[in-house]
Protein backbone atom coordinates (compact mmCIF):
# COMPACT_ATOMS: atom_id res chain seq x y z
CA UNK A 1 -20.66 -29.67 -1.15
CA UNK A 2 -22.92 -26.71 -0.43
CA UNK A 3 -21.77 -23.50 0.78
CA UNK A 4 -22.89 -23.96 4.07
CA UNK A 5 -20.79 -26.46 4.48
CA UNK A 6 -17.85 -25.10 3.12
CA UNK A 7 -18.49 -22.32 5.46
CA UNK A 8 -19.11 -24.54 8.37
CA UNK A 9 -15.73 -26.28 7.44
CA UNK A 10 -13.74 -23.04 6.96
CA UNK A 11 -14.97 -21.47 10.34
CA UNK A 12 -13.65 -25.25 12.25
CA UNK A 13 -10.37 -24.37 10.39
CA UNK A 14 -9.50 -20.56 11.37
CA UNK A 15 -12.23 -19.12 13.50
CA UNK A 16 -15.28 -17.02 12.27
CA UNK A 17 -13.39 -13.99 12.32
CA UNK A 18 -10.22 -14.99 10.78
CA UNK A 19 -11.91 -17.77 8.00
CA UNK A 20 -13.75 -14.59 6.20
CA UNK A 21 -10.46 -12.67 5.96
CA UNK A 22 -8.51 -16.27 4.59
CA UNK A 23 -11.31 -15.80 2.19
CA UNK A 24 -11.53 -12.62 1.55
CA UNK A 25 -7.24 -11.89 1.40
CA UNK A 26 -5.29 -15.08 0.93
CA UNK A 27 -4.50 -15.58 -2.71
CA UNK A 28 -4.40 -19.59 -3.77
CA UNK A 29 -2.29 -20.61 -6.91
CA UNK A 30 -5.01 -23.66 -6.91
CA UNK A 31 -7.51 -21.00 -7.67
CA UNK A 32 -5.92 -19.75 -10.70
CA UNK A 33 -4.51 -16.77 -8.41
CA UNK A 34 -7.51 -15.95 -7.44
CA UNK A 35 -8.94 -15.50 -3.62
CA UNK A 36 -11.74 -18.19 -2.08
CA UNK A 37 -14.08 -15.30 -2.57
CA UNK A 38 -13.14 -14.64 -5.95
CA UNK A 39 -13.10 -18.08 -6.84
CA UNK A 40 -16.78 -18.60 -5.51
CA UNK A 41 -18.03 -15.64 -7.13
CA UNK A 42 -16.55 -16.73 -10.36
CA UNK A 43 -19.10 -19.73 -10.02
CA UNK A 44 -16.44 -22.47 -8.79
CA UNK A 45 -18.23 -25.71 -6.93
CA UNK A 46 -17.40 -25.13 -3.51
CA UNK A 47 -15.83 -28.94 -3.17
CA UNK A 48 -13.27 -27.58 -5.83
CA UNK A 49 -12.70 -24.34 -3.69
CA UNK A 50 -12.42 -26.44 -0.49
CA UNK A 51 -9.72 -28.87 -1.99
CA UNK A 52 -7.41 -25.56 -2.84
CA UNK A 53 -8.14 -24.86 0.50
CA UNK A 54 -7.11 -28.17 2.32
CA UNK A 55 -3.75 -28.12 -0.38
CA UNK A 56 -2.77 -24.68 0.47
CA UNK A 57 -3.42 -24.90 4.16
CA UNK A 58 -2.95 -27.94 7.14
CA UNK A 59 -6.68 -28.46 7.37
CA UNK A 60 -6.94 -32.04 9.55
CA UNK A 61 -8.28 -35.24 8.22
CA UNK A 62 -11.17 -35.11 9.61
CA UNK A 63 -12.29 -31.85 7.84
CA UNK A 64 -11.29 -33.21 4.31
């Protein structure tokens, strides 16, 4: 998945506005405690950042 996409995908989910502060606040366990932000920067694939994501939050089916 490239970034875009995960972007794309997280902005369906919450909004623009609210999708970069679930990224930039929220804390995942799946992430090794670590925010989607942190997790990205830390040089996680973005398919691995999006399943925490879709775990953690109720993202619909047709997003997965």
């Amino acid at each position: 998945m490239r970034l875009t996409v995960f972007w794309d995908r997280m902005n369906q989910q919450f909004g623009e506005a609210y999708a970069s502060s679930v990224a930039k606040d929220y804390v995942i366990a799946a992430l090794g405690g670590r925010t989607i932000e942190q997790a990205l920067a830390d040089g996680e694939p973005a398919k691995k950042v999006w399943a925490a994501v879709v775990a953690t939050f109720d993202v619909p089916a047709r997003l997965h």
